[in-house]
C-alpha atoms as a PDB file:
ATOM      1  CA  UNK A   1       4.559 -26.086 -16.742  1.00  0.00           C
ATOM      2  CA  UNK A   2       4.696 -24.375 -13.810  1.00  0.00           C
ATOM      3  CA  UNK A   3       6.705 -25.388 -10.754  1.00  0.00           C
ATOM      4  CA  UNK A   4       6.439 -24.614  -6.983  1.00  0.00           C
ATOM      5  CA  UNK A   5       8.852 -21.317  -5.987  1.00  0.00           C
ATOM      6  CA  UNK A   6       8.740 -18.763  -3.087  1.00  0.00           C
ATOM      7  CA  UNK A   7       7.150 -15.676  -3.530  1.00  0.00           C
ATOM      8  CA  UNK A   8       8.075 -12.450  -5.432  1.00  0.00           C
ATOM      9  CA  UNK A   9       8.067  -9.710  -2.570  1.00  0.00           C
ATOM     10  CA  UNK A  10       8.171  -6.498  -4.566  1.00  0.00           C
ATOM     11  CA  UNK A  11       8.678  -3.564  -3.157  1.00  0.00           C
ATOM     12  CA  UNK A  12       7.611   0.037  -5.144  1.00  0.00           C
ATOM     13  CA  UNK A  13       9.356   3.352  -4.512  1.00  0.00           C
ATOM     14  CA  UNK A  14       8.664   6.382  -5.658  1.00  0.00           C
ATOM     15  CA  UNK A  15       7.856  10.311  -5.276  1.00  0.00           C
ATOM     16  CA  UNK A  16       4.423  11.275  -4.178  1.00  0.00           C
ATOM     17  CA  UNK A  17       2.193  11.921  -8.066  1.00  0.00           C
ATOM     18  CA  UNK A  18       4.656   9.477 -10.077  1.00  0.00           C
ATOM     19  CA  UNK A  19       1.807   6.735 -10.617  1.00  0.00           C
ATOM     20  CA  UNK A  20       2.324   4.169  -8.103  1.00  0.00           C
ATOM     21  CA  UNK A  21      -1.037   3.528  -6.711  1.00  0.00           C
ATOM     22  CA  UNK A  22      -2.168   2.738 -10.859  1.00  0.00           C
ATOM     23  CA  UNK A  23       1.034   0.539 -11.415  1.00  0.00           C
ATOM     24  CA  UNK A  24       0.009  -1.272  -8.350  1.00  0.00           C
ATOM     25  CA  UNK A  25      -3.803  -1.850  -9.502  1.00  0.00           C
ATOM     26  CA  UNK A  26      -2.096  -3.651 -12.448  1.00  0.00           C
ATOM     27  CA  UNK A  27      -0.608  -6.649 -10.234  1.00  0.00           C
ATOM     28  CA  UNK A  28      -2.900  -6.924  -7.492  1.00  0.00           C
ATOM     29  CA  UNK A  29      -6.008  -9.371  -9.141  1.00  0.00           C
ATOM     30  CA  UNK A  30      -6.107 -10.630 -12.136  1.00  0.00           C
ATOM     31  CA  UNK A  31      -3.004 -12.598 -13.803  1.00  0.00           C
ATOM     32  CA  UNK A  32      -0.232 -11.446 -11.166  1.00  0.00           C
ATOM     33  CA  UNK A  33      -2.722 -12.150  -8.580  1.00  0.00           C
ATOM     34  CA  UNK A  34      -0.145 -10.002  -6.134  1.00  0.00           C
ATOM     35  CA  UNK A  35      -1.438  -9.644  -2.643  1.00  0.00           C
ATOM     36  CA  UNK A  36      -1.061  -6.028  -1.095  1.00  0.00           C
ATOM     37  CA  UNK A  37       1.041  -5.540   2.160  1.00  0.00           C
ATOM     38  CA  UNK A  38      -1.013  -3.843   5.014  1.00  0.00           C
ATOM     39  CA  UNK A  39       1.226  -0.956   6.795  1.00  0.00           C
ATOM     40  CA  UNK A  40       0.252  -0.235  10.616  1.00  0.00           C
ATOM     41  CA  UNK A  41      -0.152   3.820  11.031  1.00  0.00           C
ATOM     42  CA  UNK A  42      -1.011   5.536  14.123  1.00  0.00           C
ATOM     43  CA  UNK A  43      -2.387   7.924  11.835  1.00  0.00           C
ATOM     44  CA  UNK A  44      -5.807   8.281  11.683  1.00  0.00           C
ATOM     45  CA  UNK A  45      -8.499   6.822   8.904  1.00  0.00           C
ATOM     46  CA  UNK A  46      -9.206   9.395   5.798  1.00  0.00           C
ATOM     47  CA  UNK A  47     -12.111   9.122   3.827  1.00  0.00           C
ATOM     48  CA  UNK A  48     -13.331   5.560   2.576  1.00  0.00           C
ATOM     49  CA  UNK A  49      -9.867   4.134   4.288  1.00  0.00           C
ATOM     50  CA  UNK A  50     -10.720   0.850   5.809  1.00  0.00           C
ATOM     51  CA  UNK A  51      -8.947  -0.875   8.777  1.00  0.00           C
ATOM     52  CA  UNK A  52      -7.441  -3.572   7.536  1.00  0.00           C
ATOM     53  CA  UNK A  53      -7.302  -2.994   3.507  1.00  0.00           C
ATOM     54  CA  UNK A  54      -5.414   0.189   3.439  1.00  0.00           C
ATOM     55  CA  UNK A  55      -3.863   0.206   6.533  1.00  0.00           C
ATOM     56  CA  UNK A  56      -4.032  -1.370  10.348  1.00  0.00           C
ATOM     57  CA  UNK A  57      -4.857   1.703  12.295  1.00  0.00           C
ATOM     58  CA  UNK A  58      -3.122   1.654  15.758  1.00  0.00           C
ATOM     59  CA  UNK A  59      -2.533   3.611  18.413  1.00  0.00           C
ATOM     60  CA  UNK A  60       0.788   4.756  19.512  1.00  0.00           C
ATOM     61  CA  UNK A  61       1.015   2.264  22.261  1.00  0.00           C
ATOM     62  CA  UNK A  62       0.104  -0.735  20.082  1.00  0.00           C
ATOM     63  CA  UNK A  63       2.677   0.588  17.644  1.00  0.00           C
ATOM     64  CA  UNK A  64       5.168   1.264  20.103  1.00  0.00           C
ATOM     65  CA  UNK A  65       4.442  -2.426  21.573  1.00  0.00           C
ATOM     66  CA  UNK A  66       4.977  -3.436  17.880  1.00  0.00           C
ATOM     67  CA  UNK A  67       8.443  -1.789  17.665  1.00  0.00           C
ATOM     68  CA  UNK A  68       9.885  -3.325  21.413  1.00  0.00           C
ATOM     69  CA  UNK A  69       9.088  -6.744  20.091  1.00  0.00           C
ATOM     70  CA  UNK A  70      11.211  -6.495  17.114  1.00  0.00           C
ATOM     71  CA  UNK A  71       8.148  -7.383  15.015  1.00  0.00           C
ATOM     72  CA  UNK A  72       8.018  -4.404  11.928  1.00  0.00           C
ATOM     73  CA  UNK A  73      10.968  -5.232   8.796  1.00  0.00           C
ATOM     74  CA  UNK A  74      10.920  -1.486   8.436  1.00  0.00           C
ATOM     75  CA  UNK A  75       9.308   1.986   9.926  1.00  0.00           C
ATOM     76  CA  UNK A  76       9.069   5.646   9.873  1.00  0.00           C
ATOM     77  CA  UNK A  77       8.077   8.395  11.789  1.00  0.00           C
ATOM     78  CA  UNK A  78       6.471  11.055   8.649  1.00  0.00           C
ATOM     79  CA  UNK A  79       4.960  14.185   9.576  1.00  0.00           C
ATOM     80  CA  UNK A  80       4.333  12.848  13.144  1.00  0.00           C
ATOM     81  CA  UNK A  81       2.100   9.918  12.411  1.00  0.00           C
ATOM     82  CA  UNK A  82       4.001   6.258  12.774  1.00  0.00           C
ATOM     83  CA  UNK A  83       4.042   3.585   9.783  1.00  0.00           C
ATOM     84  CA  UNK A  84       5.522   0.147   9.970  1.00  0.00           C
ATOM     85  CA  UNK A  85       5.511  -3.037   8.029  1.00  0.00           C
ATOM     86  CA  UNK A  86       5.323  -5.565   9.839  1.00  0.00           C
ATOM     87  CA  UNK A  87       7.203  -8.937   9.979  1.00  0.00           C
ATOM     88  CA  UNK A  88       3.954 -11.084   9.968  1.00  0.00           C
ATOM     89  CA  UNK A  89       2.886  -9.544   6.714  1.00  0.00           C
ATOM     90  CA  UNK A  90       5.637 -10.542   4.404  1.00  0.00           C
ATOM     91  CA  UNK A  91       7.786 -13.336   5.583  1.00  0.00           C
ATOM     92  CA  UNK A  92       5.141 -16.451   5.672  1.00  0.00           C
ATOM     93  CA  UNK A  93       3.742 -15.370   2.280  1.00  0.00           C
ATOM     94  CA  UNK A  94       7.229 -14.740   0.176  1.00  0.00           C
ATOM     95  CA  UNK A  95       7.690 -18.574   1.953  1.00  0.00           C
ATOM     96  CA  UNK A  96       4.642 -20.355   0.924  1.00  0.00           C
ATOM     97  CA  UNK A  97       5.174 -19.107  -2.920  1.00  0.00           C
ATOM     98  CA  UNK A  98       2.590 -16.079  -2.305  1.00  0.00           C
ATOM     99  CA  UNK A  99       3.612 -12.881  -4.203  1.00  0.00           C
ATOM    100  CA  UNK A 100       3.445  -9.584  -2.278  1.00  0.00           C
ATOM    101  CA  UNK A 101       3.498  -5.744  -3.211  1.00  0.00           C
ATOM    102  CA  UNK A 102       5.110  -3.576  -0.911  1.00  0.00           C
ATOM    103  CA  UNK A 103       4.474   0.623  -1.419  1.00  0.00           C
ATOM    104  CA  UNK A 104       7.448   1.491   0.728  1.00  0.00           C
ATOM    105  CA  UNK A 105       9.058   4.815   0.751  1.00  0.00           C
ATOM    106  CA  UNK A 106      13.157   4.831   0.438  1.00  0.00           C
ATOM    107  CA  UNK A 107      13.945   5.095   3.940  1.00  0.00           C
ATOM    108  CA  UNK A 108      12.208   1.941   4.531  1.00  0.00           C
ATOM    109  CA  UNK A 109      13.288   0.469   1.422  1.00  0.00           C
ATOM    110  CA  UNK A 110      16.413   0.773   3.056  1.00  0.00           C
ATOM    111  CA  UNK A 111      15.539  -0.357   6.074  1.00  0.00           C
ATOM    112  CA  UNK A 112      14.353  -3.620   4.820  1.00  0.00           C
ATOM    113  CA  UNK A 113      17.156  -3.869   2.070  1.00  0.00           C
ATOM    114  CA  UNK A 114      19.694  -4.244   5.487  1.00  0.00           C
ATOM    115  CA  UNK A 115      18.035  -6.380   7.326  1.00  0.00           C
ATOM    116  CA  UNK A 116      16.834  -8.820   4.434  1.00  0.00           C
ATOM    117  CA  UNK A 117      20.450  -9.732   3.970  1.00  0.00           C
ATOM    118  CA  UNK A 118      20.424 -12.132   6.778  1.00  0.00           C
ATOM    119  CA  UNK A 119      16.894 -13.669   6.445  1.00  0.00           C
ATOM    120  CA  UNK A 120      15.758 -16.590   4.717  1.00  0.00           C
ATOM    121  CA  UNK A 121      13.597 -14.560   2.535  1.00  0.00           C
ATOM    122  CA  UNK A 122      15.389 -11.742   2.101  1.00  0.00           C
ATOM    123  CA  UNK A 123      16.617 -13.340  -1.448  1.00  0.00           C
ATOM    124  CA  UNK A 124      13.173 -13.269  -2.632  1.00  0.00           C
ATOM    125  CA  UNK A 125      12.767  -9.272  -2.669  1.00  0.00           C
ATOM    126  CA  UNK A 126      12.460  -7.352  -5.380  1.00  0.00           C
ATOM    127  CA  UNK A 127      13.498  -3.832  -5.696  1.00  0.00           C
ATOM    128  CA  UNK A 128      11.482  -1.223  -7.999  1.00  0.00           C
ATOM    129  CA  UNK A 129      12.157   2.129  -8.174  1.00  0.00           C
ATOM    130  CA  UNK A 130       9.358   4.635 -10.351  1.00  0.00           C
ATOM    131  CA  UNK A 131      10.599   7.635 -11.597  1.00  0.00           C
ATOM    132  CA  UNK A 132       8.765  10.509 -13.722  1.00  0.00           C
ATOM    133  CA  UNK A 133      10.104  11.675 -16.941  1.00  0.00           C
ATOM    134  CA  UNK A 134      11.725  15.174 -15.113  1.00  0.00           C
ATOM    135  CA  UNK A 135      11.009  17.455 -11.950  1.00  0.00           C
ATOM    136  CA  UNK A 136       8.596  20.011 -14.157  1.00  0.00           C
ATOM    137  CA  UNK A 137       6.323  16.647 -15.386  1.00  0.00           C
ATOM    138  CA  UNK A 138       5.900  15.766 -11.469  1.00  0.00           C
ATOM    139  CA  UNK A 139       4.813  19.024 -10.247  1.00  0.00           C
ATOM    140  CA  UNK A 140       2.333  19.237 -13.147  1.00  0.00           C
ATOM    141  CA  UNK A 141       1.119  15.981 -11.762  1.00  0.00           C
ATOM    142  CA  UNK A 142       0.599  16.852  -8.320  1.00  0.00           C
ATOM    143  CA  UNK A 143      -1.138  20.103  -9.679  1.00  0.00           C
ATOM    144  CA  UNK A 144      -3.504  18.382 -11.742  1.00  0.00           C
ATOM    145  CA  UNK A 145      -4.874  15.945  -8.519  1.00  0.00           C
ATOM    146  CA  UNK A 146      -6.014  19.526  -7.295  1.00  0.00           C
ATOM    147  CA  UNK A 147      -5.601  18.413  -3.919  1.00  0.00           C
ATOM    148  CA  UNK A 148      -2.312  19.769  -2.321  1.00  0.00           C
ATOM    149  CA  UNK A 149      -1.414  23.489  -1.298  1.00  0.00           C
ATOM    150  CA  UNK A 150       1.483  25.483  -2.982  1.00  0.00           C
ATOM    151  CA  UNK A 151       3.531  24.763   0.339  1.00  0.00           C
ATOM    152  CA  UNK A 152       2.786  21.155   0.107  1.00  0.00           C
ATOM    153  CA  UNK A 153       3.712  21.230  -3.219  1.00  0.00           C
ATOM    154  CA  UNK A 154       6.908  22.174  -2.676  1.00  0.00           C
ATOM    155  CA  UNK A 155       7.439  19.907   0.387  1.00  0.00           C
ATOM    156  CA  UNK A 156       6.813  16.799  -2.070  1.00  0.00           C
ATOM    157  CA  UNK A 157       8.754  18.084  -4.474  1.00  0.00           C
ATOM    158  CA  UNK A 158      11.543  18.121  -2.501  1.00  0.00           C
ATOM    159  CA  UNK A 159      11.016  14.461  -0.492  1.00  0.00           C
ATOM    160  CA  UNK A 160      10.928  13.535  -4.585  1.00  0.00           C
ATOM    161  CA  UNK A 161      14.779  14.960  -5.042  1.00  0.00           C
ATOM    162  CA  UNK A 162      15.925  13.285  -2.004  1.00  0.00           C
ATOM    163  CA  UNK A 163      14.295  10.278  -2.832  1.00  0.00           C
ATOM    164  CA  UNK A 164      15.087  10.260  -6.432  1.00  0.00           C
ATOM    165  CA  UNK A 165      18.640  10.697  -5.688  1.00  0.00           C
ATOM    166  CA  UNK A 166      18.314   6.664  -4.758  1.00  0.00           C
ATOM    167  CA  UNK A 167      17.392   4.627  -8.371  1.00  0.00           C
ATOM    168  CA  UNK A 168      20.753   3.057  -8.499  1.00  0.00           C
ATOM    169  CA  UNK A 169      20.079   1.274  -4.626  1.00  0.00           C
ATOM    170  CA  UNK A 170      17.188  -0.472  -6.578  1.00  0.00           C
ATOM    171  CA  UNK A 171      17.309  -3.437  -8.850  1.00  0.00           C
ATOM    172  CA  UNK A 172      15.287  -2.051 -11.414  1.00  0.00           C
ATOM    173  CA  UNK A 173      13.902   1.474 -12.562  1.00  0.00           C
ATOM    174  CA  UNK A 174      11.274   2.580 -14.867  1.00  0.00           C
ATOM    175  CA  UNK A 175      10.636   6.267 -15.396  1.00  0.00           C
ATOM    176  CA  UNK A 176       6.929   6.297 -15.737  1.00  0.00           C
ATOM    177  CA  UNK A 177       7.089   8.837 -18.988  1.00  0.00           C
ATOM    178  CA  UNK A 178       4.021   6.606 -20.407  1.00  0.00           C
ATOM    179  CA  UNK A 179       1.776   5.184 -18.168  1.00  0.00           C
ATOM    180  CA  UNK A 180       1.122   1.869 -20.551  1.00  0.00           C
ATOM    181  CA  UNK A 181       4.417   1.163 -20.903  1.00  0.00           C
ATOM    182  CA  UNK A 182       5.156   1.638 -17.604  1.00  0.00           C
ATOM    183  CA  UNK A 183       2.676  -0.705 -17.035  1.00  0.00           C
ATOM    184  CA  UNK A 184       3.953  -3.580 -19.352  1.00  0.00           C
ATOM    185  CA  UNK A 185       7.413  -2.997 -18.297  1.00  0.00           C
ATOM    186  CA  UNK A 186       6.332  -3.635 -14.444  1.00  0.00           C
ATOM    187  CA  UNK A 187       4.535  -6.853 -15.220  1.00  0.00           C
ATOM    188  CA  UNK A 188       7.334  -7.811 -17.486  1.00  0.00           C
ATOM    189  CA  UNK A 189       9.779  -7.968 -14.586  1.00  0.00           C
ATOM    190  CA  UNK A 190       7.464  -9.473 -12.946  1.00  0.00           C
ATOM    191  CA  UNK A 191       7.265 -12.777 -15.339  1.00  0.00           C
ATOM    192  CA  UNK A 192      11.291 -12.511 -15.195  1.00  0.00           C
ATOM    193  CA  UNK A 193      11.619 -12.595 -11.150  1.00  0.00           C
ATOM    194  CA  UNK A 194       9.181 -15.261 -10.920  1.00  0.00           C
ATOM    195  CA  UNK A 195      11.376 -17.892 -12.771  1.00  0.00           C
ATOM    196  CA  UNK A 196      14.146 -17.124 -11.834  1.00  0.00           C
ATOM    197  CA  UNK A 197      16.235 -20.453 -10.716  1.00  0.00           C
ATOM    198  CA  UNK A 198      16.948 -19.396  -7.439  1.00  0.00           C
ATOM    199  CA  UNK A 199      13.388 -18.975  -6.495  1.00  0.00           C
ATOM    200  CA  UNK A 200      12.451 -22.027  -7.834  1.00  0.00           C
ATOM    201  CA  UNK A 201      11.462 -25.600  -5.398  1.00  0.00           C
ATOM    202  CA  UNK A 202      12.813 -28.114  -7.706  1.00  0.00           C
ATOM    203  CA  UNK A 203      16.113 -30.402  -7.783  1.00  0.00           C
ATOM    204  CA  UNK A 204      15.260 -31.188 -11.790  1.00  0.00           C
ATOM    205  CA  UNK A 205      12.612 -29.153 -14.017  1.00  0.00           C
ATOM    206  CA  UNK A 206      12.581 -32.309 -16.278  1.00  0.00           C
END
């Protein structure tokens, strides 16, 4: 039977090369059905990015518009380019029962984690953090995608110390050793959070 509950707003942290973008894939269609959250950058479009899907692409007055209103839960100035998410794409949908994925990094993880605790939906949020295995498993990862310099390397791998130095401000972690299991232990969560009784629009299930 299912019953009528507010959305699961889960938001995914992790270092850059742990596996987040593939643990994503694996709630967004199918049977999670998870909508994705669309950051606003003032960054501008890479390759095959389109407005919209991966991210609202703004300029810095828009954004800065954006920020005076009060109207982003969380944002972050990274490498000089602006990202935000904003208000409008998370608190009507966690509402009206729709689940949401958030990829937010810890500082806005943090962000959002303060403010949440006096909104309405702030109950409804669901903290994941993704770890991998150990430090010399991650840098073999980012060396593999073939994409990054030896500098950049480095740069990530610290941001991944930093940020790994976090787990315990989430509600759950899985170390992504596997990627299958990491996989089945996501969307196992995800079953729990979503009947959970305090999420649930009912007086009496029977």
């Amino acid at each position: 039977m299912e019953i009528a509950r507010r959305g699961v707003a889960l938001i995914l942290s992790g270092p850059s090369g742990v596996g987040k973008s593939t643990l994503k894939n694996a709630l967004v269609g199918g049977e999670f059905a998870f909508e994705f959250s669309v950051s606003c950058t003032t960054r501008s479009p890479r390759g095959g990015e389109v407005d919209g899907v991966d991210y609202h692409f703004v300029d810095h007055e828009l954004f800065e518009r954006h920020l005076a209103a009060e109207e982003f839960l969380e944002h972050a100035n990274v490498h000089g380019n602006f990202y935000g998410t904003l208000r409008s794409e998370v608190e009507a949908r966690v509402m009206a029962g729709r689940d949401l994925l958030l990829d937010i990094d810890v500082q806005g993880a943090q962000q959002i984690k303060k403010l949440a605790s006096s909104e309405p939906w702030g109950a409804f949020m669901t903290y994941v953090f993704v770890g991998p295995p150990s430090m010399a498993e991650l840098e073999k990862r980012l060396r593999a995608r073939n994409t990054d310099s030896d500098a950049v390397i480095a740069r990530r791998l610290d941001g991944a110390r930093d940020e790994m130095a976090c787990w315990r401000d989430y509600d759950f972690l899985i170390v992504n050793d596997d990627m299958q299991q990491a996989i089945a232990e996501l969307q196992g969560l995800v079953r729990a959070e979503r009947v959970r009784p305090m999420r649930l629009l009912t007086e009496n299930p029977w």
